[in-house]
PDB file of N, CA and C in Angstrom:
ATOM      1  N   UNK A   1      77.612 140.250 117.655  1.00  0.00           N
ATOM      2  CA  UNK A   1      76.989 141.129 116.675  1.00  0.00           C
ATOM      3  C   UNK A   1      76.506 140.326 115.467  1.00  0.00           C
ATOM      4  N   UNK A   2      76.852 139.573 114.997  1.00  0.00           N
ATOM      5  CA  UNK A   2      76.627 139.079 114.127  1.00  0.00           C
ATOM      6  C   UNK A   2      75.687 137.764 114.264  1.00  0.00           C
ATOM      7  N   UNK A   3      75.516 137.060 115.391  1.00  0.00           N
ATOM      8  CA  UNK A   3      74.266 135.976 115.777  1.00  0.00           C
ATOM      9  C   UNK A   3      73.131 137.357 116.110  1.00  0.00           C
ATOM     10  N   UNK A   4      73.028 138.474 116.426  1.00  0.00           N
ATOM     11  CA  UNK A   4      72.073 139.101 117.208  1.00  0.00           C
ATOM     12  C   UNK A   4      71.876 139.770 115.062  1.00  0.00           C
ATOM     13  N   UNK A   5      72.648 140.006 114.246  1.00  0.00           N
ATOM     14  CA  UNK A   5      72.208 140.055 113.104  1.00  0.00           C
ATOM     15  C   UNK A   5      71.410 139.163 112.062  1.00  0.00           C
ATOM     16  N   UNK A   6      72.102 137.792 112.523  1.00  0.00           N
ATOM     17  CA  UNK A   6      71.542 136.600 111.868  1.00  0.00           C
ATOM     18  C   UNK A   6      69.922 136.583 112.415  1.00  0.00           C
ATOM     19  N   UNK A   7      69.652 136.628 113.916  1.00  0.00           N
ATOM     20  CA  UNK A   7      68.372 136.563 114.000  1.00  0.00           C
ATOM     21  C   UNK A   7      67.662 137.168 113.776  1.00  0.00           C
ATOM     22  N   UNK A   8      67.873 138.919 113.463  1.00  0.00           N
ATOM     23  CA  UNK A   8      67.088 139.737 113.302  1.00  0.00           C
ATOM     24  C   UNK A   8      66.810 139.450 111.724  1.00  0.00           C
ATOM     25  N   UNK A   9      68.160 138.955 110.572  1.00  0.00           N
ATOM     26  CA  UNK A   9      67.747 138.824 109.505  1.00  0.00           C
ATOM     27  C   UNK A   9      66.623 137.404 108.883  1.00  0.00           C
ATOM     28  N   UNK A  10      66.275 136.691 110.028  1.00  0.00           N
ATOM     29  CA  UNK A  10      65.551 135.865 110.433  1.00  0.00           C
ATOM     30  C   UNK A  10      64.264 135.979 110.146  1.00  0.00           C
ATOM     31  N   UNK A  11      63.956 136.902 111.468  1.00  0.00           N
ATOM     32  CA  UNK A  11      62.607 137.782 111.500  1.00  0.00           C
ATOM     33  C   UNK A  11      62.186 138.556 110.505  1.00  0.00           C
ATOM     34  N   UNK A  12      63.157 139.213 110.250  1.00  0.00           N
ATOM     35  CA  UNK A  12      62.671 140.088 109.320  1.00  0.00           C
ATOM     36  C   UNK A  12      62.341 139.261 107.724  1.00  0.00           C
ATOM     37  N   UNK A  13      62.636 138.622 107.141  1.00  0.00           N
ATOM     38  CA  UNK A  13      62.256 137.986 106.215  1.00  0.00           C
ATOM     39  C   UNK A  13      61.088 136.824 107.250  1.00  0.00           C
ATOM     40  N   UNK A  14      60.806 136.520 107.831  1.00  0.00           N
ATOM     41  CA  UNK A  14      59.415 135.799 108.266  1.00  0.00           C
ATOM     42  C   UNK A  14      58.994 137.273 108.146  1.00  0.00           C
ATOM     43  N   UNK A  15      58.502 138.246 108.943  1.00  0.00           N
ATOM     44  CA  UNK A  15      57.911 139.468 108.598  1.00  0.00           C
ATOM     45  C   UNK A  15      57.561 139.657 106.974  1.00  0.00           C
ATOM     46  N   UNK A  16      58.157 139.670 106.537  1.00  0.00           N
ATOM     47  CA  UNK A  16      58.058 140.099 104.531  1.00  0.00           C
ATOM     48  C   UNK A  16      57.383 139.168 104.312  1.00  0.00           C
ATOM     49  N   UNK A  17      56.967 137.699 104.595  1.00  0.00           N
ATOM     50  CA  UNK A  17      56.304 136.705 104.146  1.00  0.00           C
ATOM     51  C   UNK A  17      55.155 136.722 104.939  1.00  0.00           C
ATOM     52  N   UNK A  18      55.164 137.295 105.904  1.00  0.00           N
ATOM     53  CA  UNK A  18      53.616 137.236 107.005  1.00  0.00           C
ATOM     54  C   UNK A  18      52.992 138.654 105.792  1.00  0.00           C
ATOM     55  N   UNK A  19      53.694 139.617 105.494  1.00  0.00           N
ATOM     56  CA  UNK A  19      53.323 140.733 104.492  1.00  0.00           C
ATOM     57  C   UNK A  19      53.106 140.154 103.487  1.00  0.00           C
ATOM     58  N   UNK A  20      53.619 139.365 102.556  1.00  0.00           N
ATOM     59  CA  UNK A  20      53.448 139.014 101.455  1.00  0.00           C
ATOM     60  C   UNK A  20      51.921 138.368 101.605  1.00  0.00           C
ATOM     61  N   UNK A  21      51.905 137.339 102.202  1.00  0.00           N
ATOM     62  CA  UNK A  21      50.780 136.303 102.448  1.00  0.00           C
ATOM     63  C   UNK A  21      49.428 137.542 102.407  1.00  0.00           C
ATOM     64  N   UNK A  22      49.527 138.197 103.637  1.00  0.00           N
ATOM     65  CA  UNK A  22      48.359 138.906 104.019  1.00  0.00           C
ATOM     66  C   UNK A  22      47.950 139.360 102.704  1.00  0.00           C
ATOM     67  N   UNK A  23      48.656 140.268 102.297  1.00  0.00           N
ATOM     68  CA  UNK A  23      48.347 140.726 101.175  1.00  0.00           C
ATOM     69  C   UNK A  23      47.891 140.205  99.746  1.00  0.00           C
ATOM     70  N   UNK A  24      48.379 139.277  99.661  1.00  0.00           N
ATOM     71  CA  UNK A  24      47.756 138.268  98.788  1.00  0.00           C
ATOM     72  C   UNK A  24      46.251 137.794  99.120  1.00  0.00           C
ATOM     73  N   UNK A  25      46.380 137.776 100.302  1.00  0.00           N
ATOM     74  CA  UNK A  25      44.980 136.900 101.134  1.00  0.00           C
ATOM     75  C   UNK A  25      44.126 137.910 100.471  1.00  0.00           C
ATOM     76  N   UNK A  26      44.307 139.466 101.539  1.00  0.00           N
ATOM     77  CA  UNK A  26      43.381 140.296 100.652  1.00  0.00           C
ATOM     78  C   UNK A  26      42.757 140.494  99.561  1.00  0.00           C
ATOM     79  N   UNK A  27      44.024 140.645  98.873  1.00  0.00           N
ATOM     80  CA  UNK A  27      43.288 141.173  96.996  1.00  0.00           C
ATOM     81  C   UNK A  27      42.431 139.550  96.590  1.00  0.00           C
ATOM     82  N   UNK A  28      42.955 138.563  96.859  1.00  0.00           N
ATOM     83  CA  UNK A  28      42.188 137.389  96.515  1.00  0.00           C
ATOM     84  C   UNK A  28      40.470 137.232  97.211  1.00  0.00           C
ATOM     85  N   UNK A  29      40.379 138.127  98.012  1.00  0.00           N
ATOM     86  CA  UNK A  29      39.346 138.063  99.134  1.00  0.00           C
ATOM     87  C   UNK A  29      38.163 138.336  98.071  1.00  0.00           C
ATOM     88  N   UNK A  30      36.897 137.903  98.195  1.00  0.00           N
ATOM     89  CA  UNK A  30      35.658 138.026  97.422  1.00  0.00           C
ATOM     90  C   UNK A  30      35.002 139.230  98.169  1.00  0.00           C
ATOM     91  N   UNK A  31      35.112 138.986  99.555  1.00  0.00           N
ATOM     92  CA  UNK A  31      34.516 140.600 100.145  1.00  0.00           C
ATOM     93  C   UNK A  31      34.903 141.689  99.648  1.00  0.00           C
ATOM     94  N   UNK A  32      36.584 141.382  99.334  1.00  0.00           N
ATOM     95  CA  UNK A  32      37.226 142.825  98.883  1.00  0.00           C
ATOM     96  C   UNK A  32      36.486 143.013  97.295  1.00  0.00           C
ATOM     97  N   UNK A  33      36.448 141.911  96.772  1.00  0.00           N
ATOM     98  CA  UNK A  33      36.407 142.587  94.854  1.00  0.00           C
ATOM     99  C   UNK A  33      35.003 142.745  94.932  1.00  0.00           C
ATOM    100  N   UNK A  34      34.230 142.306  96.042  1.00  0.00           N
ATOM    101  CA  UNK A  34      32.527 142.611  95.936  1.00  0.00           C
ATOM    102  C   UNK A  34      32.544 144.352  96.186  1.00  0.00           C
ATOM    103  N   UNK A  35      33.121 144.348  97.450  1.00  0.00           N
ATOM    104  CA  UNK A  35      32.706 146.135  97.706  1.00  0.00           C
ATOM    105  C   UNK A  35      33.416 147.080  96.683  1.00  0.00           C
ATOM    106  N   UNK A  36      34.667 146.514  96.338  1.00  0.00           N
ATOM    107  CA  UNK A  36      35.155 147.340  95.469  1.00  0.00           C
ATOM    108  C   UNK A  36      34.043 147.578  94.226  1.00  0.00           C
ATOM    109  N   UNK A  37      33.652 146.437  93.494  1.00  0.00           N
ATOM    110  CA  UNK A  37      32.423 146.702  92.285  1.00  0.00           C
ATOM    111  C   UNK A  37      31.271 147.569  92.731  1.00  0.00           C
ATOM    112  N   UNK A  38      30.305 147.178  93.995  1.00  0.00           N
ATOM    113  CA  UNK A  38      29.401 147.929  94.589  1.00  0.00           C
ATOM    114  C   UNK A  38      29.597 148.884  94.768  1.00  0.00           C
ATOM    115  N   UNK A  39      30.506 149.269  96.089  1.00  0.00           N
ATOM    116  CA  UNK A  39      30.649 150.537  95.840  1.00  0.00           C
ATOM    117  C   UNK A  39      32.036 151.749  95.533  1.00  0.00           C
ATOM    118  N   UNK A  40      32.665 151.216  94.696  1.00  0.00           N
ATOM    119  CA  UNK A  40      33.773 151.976  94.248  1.00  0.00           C
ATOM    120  C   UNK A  40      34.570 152.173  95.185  1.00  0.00           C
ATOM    121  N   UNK A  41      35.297 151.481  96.337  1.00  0.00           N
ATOM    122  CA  UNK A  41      35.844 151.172  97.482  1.00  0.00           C
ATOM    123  C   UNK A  41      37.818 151.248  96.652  1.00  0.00           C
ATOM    124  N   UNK A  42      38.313 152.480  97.135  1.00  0.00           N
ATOM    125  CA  UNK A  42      39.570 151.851  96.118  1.00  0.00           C
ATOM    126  C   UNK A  42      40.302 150.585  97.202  1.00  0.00           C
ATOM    127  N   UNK A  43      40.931 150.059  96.710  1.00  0.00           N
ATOM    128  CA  UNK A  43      42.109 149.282  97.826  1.00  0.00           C
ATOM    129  C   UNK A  43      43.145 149.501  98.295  1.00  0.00           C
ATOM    130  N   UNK A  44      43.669 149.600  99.367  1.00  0.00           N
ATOM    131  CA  UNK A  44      44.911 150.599 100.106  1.00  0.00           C
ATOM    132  C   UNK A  44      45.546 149.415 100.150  1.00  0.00           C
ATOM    133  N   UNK A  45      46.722 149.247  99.908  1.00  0.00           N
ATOM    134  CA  UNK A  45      47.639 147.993 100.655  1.00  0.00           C
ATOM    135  C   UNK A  45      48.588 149.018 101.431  1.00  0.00           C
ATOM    136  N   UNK A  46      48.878 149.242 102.344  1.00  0.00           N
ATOM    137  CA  UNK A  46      49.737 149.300 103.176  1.00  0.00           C
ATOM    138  C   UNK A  46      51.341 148.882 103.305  1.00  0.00           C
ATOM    139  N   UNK A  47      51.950 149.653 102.679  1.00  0.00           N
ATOM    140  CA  UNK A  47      53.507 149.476 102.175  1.00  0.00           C
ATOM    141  C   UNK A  47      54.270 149.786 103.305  1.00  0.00           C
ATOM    142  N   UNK A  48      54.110 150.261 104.243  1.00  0.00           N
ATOM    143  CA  UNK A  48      54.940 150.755 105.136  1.00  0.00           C
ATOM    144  C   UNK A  48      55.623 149.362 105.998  1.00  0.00           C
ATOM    145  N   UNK A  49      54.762 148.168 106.483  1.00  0.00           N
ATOM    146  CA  UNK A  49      55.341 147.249 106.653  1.00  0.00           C
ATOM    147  C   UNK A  49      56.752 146.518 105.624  1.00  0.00           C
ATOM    148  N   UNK A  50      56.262 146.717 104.253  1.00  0.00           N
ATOM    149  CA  UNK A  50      57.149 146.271 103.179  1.00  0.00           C
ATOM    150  C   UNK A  50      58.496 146.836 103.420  1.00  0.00           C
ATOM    151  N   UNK A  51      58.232 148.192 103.540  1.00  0.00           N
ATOM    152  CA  UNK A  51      59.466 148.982 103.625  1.00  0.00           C
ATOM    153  C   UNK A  51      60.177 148.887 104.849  1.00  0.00           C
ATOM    154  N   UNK A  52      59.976 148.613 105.697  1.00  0.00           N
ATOM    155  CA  UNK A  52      60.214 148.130 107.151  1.00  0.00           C
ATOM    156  C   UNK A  52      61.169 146.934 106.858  1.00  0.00           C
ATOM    157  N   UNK A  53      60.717 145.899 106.633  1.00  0.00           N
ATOM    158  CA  UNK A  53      60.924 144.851 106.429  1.00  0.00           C
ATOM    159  C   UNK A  53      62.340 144.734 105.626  1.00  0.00           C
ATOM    160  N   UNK A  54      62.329 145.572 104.737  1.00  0.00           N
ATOM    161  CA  UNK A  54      63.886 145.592 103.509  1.00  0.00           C
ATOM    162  C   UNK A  54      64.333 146.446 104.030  1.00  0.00           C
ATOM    163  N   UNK A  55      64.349 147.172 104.591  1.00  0.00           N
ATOM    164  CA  UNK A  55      65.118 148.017 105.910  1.00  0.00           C
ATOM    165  C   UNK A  55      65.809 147.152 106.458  1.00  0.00           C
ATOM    166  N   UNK A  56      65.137 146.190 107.711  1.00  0.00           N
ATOM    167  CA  UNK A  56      65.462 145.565 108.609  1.00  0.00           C
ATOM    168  C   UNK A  56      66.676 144.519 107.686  1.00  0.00           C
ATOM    169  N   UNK A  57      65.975 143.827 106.861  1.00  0.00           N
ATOM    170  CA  UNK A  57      67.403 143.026 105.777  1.00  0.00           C
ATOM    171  C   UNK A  57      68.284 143.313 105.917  1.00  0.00           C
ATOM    172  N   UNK A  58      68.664 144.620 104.996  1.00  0.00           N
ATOM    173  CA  UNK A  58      69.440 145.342 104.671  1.00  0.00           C
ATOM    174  C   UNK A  58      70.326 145.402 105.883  1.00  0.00           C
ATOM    175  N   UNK A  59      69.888 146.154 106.693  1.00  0.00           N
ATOM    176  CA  UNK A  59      70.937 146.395 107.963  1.00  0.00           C
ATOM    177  C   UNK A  59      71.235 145.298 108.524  1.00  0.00           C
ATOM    178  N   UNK A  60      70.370 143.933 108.706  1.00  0.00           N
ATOM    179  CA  UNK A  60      70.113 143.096 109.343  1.00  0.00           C
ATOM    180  C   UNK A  60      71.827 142.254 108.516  1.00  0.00           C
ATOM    181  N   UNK A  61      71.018 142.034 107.377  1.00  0.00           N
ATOM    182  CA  UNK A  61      72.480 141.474 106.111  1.00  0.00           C
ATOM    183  C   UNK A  61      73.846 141.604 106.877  1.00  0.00           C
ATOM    184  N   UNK A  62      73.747 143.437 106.706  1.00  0.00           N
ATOM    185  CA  UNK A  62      75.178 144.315 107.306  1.00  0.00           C
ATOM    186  C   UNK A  62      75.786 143.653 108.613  1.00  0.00           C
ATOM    187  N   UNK A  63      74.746 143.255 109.672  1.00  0.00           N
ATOM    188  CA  UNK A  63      75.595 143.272 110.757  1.00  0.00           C
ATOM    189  C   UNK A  63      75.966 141.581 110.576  1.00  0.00           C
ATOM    190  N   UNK A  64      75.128 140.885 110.173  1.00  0.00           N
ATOM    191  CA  UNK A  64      75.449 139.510 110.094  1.00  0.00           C
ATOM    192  C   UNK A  64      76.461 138.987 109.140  1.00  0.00           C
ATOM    193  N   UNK A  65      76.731 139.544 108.218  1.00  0.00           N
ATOM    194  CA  UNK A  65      77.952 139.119 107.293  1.00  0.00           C
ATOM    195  C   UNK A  65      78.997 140.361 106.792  1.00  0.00           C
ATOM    196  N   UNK A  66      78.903 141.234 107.568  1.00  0.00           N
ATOM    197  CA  UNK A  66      79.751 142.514 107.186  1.00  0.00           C
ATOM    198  C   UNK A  66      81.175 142.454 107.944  1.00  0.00           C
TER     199      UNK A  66
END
């Protein structure tokens, strides 16, 4: 239980950083801040991965050092 926790708490923080990155990539993106000025485009980031992710920790944490 606790190696099958360690790896999941593994993944799951690579996950939060594949999220982090992307998201950064985005808002830094020139396509994005062009359409946004042109045409009033709002920007969605997509949190549901985020929340996923500190989920998975969390429990992940629990089984690996609990």
């Amino acid at each position: 239980m606790h190696l099958t926790g360690l790896i999941l708490f593994i993944f799951s923080i690579l996950g939060l950083i594949v999220w982090i990155v992307s998201t950064l990539s985005l808002l830094g993106s020139k396509e994005t801040i062009i359409n946004r000025e042109l045409y009033g485009i709002p920007l969605e980031i997509n949190i549901m991965p985020l929340l996923i992710s500190l989920v998975l920790i969390a429990v992940s944490a629990g089984m690996a050092w609990g």
